[in-house]
C-alpha atoms as a PDB file:
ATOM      1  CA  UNK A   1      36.244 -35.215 -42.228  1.00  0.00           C
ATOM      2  CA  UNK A   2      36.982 -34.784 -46.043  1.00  0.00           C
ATOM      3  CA  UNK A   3      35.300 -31.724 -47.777  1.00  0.00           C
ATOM      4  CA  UNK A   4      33.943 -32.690 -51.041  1.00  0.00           C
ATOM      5  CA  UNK A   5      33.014 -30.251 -53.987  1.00  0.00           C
ATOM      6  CA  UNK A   6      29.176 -30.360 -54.541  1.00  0.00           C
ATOM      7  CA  UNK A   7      28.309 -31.923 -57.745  1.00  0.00           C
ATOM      8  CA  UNK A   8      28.214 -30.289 -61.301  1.00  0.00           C
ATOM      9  CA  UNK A   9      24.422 -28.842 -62.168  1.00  0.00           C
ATOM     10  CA  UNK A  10      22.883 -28.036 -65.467  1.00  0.00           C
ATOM     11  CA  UNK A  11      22.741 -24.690 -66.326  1.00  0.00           C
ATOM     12  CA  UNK A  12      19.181 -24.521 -64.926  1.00  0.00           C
ATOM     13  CA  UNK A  13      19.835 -25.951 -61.847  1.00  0.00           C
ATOM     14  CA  UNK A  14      17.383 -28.421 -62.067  1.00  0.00           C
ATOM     15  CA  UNK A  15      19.898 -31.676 -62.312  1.00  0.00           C
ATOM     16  CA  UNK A  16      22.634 -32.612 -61.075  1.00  0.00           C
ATOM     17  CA  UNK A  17      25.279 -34.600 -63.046  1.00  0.00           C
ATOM     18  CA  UNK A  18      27.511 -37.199 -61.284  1.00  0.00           C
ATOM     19  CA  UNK A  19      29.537 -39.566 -63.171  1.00  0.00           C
ATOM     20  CA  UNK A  20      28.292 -37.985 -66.629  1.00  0.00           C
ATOM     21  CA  UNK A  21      24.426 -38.548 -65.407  1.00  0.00           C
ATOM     22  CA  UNK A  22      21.509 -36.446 -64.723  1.00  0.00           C
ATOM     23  CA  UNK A  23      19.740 -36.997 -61.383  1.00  0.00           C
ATOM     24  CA  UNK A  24      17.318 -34.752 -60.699  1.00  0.00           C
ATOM     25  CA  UNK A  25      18.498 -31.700 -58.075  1.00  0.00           C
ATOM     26  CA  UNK A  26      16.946 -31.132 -54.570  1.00  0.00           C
ATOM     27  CA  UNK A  27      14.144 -28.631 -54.353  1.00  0.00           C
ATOM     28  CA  UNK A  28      16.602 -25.834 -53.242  1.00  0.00           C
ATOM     29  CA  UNK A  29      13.769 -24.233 -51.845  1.00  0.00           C
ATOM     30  CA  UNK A  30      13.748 -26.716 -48.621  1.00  0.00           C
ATOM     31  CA  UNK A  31      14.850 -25.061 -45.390  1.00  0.00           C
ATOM     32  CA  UNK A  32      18.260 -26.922 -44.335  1.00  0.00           C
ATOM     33  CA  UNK A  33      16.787 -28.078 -41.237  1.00  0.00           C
ATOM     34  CA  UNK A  34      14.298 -29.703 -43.244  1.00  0.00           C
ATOM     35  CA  UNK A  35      16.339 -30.965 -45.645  1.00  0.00           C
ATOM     36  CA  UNK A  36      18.605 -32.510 -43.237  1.00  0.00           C
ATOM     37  CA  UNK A  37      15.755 -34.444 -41.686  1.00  0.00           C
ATOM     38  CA  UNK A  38      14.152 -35.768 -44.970  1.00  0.00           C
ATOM     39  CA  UNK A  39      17.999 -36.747 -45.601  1.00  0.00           C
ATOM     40  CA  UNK A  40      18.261 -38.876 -42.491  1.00  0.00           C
ATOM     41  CA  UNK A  41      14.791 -40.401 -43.433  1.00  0.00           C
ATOM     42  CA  UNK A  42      16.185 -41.368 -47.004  1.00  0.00           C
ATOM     43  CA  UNK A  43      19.254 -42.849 -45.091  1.00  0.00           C
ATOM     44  CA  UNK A  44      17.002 -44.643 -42.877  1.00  0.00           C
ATOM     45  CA  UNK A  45      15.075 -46.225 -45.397  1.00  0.00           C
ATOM     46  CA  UNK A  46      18.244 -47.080 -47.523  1.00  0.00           C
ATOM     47  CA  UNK A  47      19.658 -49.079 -44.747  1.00  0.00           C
ATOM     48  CA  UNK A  48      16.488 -50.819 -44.268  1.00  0.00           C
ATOM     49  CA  UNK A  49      16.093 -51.972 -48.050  1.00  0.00           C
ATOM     50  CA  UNK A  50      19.544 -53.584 -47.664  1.00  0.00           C
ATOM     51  CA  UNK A  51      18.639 -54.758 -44.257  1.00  0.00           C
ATOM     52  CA  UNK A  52      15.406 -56.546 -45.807  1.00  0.00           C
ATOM     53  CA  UNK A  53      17.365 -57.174 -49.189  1.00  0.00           C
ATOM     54  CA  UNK A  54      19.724 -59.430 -46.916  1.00  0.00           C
ATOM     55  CA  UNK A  55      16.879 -61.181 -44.804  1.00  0.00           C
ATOM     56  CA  UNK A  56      15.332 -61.957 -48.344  1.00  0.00           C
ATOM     57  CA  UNK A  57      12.367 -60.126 -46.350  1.00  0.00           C
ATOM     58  CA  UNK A  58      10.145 -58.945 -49.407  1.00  0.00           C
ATOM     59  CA  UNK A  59       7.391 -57.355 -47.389  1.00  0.00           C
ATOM     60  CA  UNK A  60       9.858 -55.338 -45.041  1.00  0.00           C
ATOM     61  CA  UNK A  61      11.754 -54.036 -48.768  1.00  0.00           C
ATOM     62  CA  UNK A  62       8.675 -53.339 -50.105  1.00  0.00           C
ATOM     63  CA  UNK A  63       7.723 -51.305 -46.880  1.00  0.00           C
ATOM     64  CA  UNK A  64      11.134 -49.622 -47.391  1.00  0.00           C
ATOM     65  CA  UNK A  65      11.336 -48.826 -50.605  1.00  0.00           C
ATOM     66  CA  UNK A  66       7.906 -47.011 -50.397  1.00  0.00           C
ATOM     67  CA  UNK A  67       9.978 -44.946 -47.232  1.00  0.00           C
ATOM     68  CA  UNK A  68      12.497 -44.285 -50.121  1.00  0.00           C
ATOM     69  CA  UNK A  69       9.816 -43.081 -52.680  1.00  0.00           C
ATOM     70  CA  UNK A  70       8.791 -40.703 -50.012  1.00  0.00           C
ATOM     71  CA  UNK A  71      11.489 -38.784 -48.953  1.00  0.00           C
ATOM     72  CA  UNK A  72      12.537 -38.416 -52.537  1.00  0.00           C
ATOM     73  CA  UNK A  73       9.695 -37.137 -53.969  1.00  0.00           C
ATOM     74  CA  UNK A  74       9.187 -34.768 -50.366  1.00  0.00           C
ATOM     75  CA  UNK A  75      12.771 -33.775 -50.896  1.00  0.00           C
ATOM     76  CA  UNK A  76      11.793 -33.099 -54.821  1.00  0.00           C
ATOM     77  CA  UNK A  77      13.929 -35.859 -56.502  1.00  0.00           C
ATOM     78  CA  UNK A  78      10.645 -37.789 -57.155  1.00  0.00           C
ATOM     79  CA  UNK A  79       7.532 -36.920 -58.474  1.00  0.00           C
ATOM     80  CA  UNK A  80       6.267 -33.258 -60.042  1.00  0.00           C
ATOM     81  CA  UNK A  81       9.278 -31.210 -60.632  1.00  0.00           C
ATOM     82  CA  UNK A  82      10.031 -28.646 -58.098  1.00  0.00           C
ATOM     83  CA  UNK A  83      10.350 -26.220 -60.875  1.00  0.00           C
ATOM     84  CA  UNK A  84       6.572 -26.812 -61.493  1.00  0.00           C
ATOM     85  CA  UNK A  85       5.123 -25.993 -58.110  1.00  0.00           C
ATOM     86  CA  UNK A  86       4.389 -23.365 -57.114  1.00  0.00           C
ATOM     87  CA  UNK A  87       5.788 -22.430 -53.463  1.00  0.00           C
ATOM     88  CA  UNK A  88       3.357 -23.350 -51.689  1.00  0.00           C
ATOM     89  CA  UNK A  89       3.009 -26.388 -53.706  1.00  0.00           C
ATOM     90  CA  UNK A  90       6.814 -27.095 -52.562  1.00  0.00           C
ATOM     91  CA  UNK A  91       6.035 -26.273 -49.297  1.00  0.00           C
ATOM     92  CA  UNK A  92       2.957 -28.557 -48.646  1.00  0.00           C
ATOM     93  CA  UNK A  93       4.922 -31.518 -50.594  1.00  0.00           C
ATOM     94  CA  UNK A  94       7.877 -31.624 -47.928  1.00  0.00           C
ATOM     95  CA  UNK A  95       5.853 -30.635 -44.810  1.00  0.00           C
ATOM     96  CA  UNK A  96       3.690 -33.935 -45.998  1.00  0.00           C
ATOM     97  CA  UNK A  97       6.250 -36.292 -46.686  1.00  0.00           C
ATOM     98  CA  UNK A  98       7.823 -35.211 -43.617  1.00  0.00           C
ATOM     99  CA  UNK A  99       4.506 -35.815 -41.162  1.00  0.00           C
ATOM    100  CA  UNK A 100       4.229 -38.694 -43.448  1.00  0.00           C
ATOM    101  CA  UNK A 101       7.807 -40.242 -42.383  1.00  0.00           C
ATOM    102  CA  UNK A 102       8.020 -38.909 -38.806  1.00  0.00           C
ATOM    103  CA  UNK A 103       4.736 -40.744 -38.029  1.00  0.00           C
ATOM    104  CA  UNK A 104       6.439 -43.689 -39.385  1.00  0.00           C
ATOM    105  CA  UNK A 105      10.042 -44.178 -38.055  1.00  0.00           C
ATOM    106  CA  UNK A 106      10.887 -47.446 -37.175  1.00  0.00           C
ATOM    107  CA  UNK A 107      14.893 -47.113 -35.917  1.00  0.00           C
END
Protein backbone atom coordinates (compact mmCIF):
# COMPACT_ATOMS: atom_id res chain seq x y z
CA UNK A 1 0.00 0.00 0.00
CA UNK A 2 1.27 3.53 -1.11
CA UNK A 3 1.51 6.22 1.69
CA UNK A 4 0.22 9.44 0.49
CA UNK A 5 0.93 12.97 2.07
CA UNK A 6 -2.38 14.39 3.51
CA UNK A 7 -3.54 17.31 1.60
CA UNK A 8 -2.43 21.04 1.95
CA UNK A 9 -4.90 23.08 4.59
CA UNK A 10 -5.48 26.75 4.95
CA UNK A 11 -3.86 28.31 7.58
CA UNK A 12 -7.01 27.88 9.72
CA UNK A 13 -7.48 24.50 9.15
CA UNK A 14 -10.79 24.77 8.08
CA UNK A 15 -10.19 23.71 4.15
CA UNK A 16 -8.42 21.68 2.52
CA UNK A 17 -6.89 22.49 -0.92
CA UNK A 18 -6.43 19.73 -3.57
CA UNK A 19 -5.64 20.53 -7.04
CA UNK A 20 -5.56 24.43 -6.19
CA UNK A 21 -9.31 24.09 -4.59
CA UNK A 22 -10.87 24.59 -1.32
CA UNK A 23 -13.04 21.74 0.00
CA UNK A 24 -14.10 22.15 3.17
CA UNK A 25 -11.87 20.03 6.02
CA UNK A 26 -13.32 17.20 8.25
CA UNK A 27 -14.54 18.20 11.66
CA UNK A 28 -11.16 17.15 13.28
CA UNK A 29 -12.98 16.85 16.30
CA UNK A 30 -14.57 13.28 15.18
CA UNK A 31 -13.16 10.30 17.07
CA UNK A 32 -11.24 8.09 14.31
CA UNK A 33 -13.42 5.26 14.92
CA UNK A 34 -16.15 7.42 14.04
CA UNK A 35 -14.74 8.93 11.35
CA UNK A 36 -13.81 5.78 9.77
CA UNK A 37 -17.39 4.59 9.86
CA UNK A 38 -19.07 7.80 8.46
CA UNK A 39 -16.15 7.26 5.74
CA UNK A 40 -17.31 3.80 4.77
CA UNK A 41 -20.96 5.21 4.73
CA UNK A 42 -19.83 8.05 2.22
CA UNK A 43 -18.12 5.18 0.19
CA UNK A 44 -21.19 3.25 0.33
CA UNK A 45 -23.35 5.76 -0.91
CA UNK A 46 -20.80 6.83 -3.68
CA UNK A 47 -20.86 3.44 -5.15
CA UNK A 48 -24.51 3.38 -5.08
CA UNK A 49 -25.00 6.81 -7.02
CA UNK A 50 -22.85 5.27 -9.79
CA UNK A 51 -24.59 2.01 -9.35
CA UNK A 52 -28.09 3.88 -9.90
CA UNK A 53 -26.33 6.47 -12.32
CA UNK A 54 -25.65 3.27 -14.58
CA UNK A 55 -29.20 1.59 -14.17
CA UNK A 56 -30.53 5.15 -15.21
CA UNK A 57 -32.41 4.36 -11.75
CA UNK A 58 -33.42 8.04 -10.69
CA UNK A 59 -35.24 7.13 -7.53
CA UNK A 60 -32.37 4.74 -6.20
CA UNK A 61 -29.69 8.09 -7.06
CA UNK A 62 -31.86 10.25 -5.52
CA UNK A 63 -32.04 7.86 -2.41
CA UNK A 64 -28.21 7.88 -2.64
CA UNK A 65 -27.29 11.04 -3.03
CA UNK A 66 -29.39 12.06 0.08
CA UNK A 67 -26.93 9.00 1.86
CA UNK A 68 -24.11 11.27 0.44
CA UNK A 69 -25.56 14.59 1.87
CA UNK A 70 -25.57 12.82 5.13
CA UNK A 71 -22.41 11.57 5.88
CA UNK A 72 -20.93 14.79 4.65
CA UNK A 73 -22.60 17.10 6.55
CA UNK A 74 -22.27 14.32 9.87
CA UNK A 75 -18.63 14.17 8.97
CA UNK A 76 -18.71 18.26 8.78
CA UNK A 77 -18.04 18.76 5.00
CA UNK A 78 -21.75 19.76 4.62
CA UNK A 79 -23.87 21.94 6.33
CA UNK A 80 -22.99 24.51 9.51
CA UNK A 81 -19.32 24.77 9.74
CA UNK A 82 -17.69 22.74 12.33
CA UNK A 83 -15.92 25.81 13.41
CA UNK A 84 -19.41 27.18 14.39
CA UNK A 85 -20.63 24.49 16.74
CA UNK A 86 -20.08 24.29 19.58
CA UNK A 87 -18.82 20.69 20.86
CA UNK A 88 -21.56 19.40 21.69
CA UNK A 89 -23.13 20.75 18.67
CA UNK A 90 -20.32 18.60 16.74
CA UNK A 91 -20.95 15.87 18.76
CA UNK A 92 -24.80 15.51 18.39
CA UNK A 93 -24.34 16.25 14.43
CA UNK A 94 -22.13 12.99 13.84
CA UNK A 95 -23.74 10.74 16.51
CA UNK A 96 -27.10 11.68 14.32
CA UNK A 97 -25.96 11.22 10.99
CA UNK A 98 -24.41 8.16 12.13
CA UNK A 99 -27.84 6.51 13.83
CA UNK A 100 -29.25 8.13 10.83
CA UNK A 101 -27.03 5.93 8.26
CA UNK A 102 -26.58 2.77 10.37
CA UNK A 103 -30.41 2.44 10.51
CA UNK A 104 -30.23 2.69 6.86
CA UNK A 105 -27.50 0.45 5.26
CA UNK A 106 -28.47 -1.28 2.39
CA UNK A 107 -24.99 -3.36 1.28
Amino acid sequence: MSTREPPETTPDGHFVVIDGRRWRATDPSLPDDIGARLRRHLMSARRAVRSATTASDAKAEGEARARVQRAKVALGERGTPWWEQSDDERRQRWEDGLADLDGETRD
